[in-house]
Protein backbone atom coordinates (compact mmCIF):
# COMPACT_ATOMS: atom_id res chain seq x y z
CA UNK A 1 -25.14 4.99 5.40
CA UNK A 2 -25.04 7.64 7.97
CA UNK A 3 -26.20 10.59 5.91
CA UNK A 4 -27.58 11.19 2.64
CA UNK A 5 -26.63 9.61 -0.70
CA UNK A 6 -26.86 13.02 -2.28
CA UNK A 7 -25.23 15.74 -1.30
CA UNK A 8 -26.28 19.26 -2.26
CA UNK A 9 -24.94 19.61 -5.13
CA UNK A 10 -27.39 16.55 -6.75
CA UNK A 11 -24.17 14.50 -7.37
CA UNK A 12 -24.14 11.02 -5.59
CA UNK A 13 -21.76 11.34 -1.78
CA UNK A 14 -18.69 8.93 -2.72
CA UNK A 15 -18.56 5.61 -0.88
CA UNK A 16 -15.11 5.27 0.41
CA UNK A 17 -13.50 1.89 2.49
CA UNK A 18 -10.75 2.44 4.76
CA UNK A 19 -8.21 -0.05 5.57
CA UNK A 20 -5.35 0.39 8.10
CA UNK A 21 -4.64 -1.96 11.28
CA UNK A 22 -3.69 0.57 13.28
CA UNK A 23 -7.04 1.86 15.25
CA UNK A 24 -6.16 5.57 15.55
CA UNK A 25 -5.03 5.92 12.00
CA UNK A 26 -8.07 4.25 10.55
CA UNK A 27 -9.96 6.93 13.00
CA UNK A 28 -8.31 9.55 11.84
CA UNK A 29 -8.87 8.60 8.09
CA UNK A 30 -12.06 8.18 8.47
CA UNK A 31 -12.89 11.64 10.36
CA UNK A 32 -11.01 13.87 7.70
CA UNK A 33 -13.56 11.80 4.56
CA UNK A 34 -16.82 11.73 6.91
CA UNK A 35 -16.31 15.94 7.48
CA UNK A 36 -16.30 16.51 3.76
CA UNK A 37 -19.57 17.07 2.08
CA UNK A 38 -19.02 14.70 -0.73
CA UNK A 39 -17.30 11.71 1.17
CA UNK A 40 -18.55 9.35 3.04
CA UNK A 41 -16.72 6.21 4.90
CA UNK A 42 -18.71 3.54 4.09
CA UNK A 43 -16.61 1.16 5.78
CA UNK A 44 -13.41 0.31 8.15
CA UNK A 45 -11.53 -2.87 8.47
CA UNK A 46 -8.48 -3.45 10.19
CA UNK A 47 -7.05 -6.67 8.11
CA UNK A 48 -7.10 -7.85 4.12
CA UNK A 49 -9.85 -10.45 5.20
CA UNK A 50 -12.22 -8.02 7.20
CA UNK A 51 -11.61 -5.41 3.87
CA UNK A 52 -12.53 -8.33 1.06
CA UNK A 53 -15.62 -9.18 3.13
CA UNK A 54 -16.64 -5.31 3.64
CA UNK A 55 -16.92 -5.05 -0.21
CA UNK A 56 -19.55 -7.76 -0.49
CA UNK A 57 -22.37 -5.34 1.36
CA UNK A 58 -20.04 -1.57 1.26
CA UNK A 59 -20.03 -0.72 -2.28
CA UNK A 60 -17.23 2.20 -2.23
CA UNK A 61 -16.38 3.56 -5.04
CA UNK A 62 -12.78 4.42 -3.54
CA UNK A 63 -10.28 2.29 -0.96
CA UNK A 64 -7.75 3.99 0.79
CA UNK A 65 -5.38 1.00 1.44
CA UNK A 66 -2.60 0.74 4.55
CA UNK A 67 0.29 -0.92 2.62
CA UNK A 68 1.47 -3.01 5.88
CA UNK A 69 -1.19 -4.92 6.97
CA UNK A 70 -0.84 -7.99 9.74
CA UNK A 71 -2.51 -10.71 7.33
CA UNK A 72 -1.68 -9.80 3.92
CA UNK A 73 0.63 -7.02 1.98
CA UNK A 74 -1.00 -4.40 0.56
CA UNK A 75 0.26 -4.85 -2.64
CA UNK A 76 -1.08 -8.17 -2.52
CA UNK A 77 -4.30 -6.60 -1.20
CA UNK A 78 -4.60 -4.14 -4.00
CA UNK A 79 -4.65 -6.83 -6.60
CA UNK A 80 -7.41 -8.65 -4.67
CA UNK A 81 -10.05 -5.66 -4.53
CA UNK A 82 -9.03 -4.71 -8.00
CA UNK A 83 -10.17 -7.88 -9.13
CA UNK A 84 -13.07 -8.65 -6.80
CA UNK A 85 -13.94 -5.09 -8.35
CA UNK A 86 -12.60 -3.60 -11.67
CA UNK A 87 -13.97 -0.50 -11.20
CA UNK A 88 -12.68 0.33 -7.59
CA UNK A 89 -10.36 2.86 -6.96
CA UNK A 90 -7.53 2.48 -5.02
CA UNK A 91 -5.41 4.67 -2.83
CA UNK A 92 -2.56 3.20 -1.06
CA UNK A 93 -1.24 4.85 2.49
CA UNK A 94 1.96 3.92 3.71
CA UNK A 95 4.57 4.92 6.28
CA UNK A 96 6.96 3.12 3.99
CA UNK A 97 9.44 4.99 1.33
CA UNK A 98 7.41 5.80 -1.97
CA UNK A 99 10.80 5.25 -4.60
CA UNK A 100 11.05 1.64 -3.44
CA UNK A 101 7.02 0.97 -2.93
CA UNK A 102 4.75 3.85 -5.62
CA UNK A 103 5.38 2.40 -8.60
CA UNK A 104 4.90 -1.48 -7.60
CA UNK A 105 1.51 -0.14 -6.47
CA UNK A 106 0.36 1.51 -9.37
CA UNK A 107 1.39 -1.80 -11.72
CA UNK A 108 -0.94 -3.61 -9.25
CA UNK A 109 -4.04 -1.30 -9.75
CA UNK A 110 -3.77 1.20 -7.14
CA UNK A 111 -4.54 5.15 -8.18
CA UNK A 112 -2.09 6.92 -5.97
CA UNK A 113 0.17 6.79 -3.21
CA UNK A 114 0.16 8.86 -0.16
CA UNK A 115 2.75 8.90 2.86
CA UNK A 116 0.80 8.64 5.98
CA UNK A 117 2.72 11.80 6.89
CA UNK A 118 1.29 13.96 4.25
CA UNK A 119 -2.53 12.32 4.93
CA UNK A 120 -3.47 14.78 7.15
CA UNK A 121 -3.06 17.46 4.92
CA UNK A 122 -3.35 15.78 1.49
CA UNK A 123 -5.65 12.87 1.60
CA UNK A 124 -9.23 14.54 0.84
CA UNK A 125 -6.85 16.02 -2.03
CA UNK A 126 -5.57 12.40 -3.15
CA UNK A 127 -9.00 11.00 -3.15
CA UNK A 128 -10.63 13.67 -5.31
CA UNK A 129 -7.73 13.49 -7.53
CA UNK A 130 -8.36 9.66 -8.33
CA UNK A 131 -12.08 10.35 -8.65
CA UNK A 132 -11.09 12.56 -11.22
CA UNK A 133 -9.74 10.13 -12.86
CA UNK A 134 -5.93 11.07 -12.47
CA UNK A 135 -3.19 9.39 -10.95
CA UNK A 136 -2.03 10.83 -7.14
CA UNK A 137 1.42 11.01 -6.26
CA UNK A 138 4.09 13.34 -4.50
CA UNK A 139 5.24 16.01 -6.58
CA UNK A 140 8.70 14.79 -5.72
CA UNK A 141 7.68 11.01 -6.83
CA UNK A 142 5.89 12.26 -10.28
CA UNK A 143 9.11 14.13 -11.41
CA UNK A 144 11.60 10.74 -10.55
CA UNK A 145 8.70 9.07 -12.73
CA UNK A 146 8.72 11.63 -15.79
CA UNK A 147 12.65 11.70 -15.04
CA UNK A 148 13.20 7.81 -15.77
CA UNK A 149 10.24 7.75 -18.33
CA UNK A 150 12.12 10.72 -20.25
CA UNK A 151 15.29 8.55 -19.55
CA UNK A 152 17.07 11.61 -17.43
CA UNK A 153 17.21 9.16 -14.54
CA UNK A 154 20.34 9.44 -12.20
CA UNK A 155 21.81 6.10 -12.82
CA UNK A 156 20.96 4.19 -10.10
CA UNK A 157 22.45 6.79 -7.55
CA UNK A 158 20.57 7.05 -4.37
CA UNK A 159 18.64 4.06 -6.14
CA UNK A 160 17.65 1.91 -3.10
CA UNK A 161 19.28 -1.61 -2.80
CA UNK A 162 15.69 -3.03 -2.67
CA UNK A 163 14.59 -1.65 -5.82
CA UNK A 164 16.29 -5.17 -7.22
CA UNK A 165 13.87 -7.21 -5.44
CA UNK A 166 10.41 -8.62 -7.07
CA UNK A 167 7.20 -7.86 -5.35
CA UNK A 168 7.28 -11.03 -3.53
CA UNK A 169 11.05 -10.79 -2.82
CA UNK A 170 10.39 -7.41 -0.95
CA UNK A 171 7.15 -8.89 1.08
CA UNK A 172 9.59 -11.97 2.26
CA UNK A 173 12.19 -9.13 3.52
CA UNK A 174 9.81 -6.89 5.27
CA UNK A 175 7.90 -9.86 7.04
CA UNK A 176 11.85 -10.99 7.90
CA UNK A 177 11.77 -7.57 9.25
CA UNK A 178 9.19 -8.17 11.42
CA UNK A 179 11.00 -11.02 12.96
CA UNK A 180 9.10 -13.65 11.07
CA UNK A 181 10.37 -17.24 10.47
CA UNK A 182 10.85 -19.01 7.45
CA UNK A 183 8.10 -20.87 8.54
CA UNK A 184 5.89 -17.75 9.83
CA UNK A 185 6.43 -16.24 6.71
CA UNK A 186 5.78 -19.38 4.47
CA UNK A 187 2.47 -19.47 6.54
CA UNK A 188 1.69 -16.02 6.23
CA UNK A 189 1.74 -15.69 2.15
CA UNK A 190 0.46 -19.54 1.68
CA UNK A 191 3.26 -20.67 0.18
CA UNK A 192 5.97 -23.74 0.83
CA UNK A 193 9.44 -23.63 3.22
CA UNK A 194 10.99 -24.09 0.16
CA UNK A 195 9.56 -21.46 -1.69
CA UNK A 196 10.61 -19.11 1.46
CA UNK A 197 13.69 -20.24 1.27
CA UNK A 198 14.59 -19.73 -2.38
CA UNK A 199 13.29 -16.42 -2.20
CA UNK A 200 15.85 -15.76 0.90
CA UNK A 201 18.55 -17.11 -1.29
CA UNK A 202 17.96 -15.09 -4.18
CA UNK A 203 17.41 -11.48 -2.13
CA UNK A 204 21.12 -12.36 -0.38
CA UNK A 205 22.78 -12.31 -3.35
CA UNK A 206 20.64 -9.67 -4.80
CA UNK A 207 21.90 -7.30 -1.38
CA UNK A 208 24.82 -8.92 -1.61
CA UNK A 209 24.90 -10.84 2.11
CA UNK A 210 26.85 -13.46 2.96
CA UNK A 211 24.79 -15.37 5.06
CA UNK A 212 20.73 -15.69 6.53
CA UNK A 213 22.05 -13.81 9.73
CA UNK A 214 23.15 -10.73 7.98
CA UNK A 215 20.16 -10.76 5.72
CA UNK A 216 17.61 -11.21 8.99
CA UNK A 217 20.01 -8.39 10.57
CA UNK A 218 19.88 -6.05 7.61
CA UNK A 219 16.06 -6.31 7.07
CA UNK A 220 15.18 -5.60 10.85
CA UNK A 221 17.06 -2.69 10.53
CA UNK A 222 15.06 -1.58 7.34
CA UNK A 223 12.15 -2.32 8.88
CA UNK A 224 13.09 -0.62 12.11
CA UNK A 225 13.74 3.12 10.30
CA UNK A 226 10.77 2.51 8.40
CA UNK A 227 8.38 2.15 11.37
């Protein structure tokens, strides 16, 4: 640990793991927790596998969680640590739109959701929040969630298309986005051709496609506005 467990206070510095794959973001991350008196980075790792095995000898008490990584989804990834550790807090950063991806996270254990365009300013915010024990989310993103809970929602308009899809569903079309094969993704999420293939099937007709071409088309677009 590269300073003391207390800070001045007499309350114990929060351990925190940072996850991201992309070098200069996981830099950043780190530099705007390490500069705060009661946050310390305990930990970086650049992949799912490299984060699981940091929590065997890092302790944190809070993961801040890229949602794209190269060898496992986030989402995915979120389950993991949650059950590895019940306790951990999770806070998931993501270029990727919070209406389609927020609430998937939070039914999978996370504690907030931050675009990576608001971390700068918001993270040390987000991660106190969670320690507080509340839930973090855009203001914009916590009214569409008291909106539908209240039932005021706006009946599916500017809903997007990919809200339809499962968890898994939307994992298969943003690794299609990616320009993985059915094989490459089958691979990728340890599961069968066939399995791949089904799930294909069933987010065509979901999007309404007519064929594997306009689906691979359609979700390298996605993916390509996203990025």
């Amino acid at each position: 640990m590269s300073r003391q467990a207390i800070h001045d206070s007499g309350n114990p510095i929060k351990q925190v793991l940072v996850v991201d794959d992309h070098p200069i973001v996981r830099r950043g991350v780190s530099q705007l927790i390490d500069d705060q008196p009661d946050l310390a980075v305990c930990g970086e790792a650049e992949s799912a596998t490299a984060a699981i095995e940091l929590m065997r000898s890092c302790s944190p008490d809070v993961a801040v969680v890229d949602l794209s990584l190269s060898d496992m989804g986030g989402i995915s990834l979120v389950r993991d640590l949650r059950n590895w550790n019940s306790a951990l807090l999770v806070l998931v950063l993501s270029m990727h739109d919070e209406v389609l991806h927020a609430e998937r996270c939070l039914r999978a254990g996370a504690s907030g959701y931050i675009m990576k365009h608001q971390a700068t300013d918001r993270i040390v915010y987000a991660i106190r929040e969670i320690l507080r024990g509340e839930i973090y989310l855009s203001e914009r993103m916590k009214a569409r969630v008291l909106h539908r809970l209240a039932g005021q929602g706006e009946d599916g308009q500017g809903e997007s298309p990919l809200a339809a899809l499962t968890d898994r569903e939307l994992e298969v079309f943003q690794l299609l986005g990616r320009g993985l094969s059915t094989r490459e993704i089958a691979s990728h999420l340890f599961l069968s051709i066939k399995t791949i293939e089904t799930h294909r099937d069933h987010i065509k007709s979901k999007l309404s496609l007519g064929s594997g071409r306009e689906l691979v088309r359609f979700a390298t677009s996605w993916y390509i506005e996203q990025a």
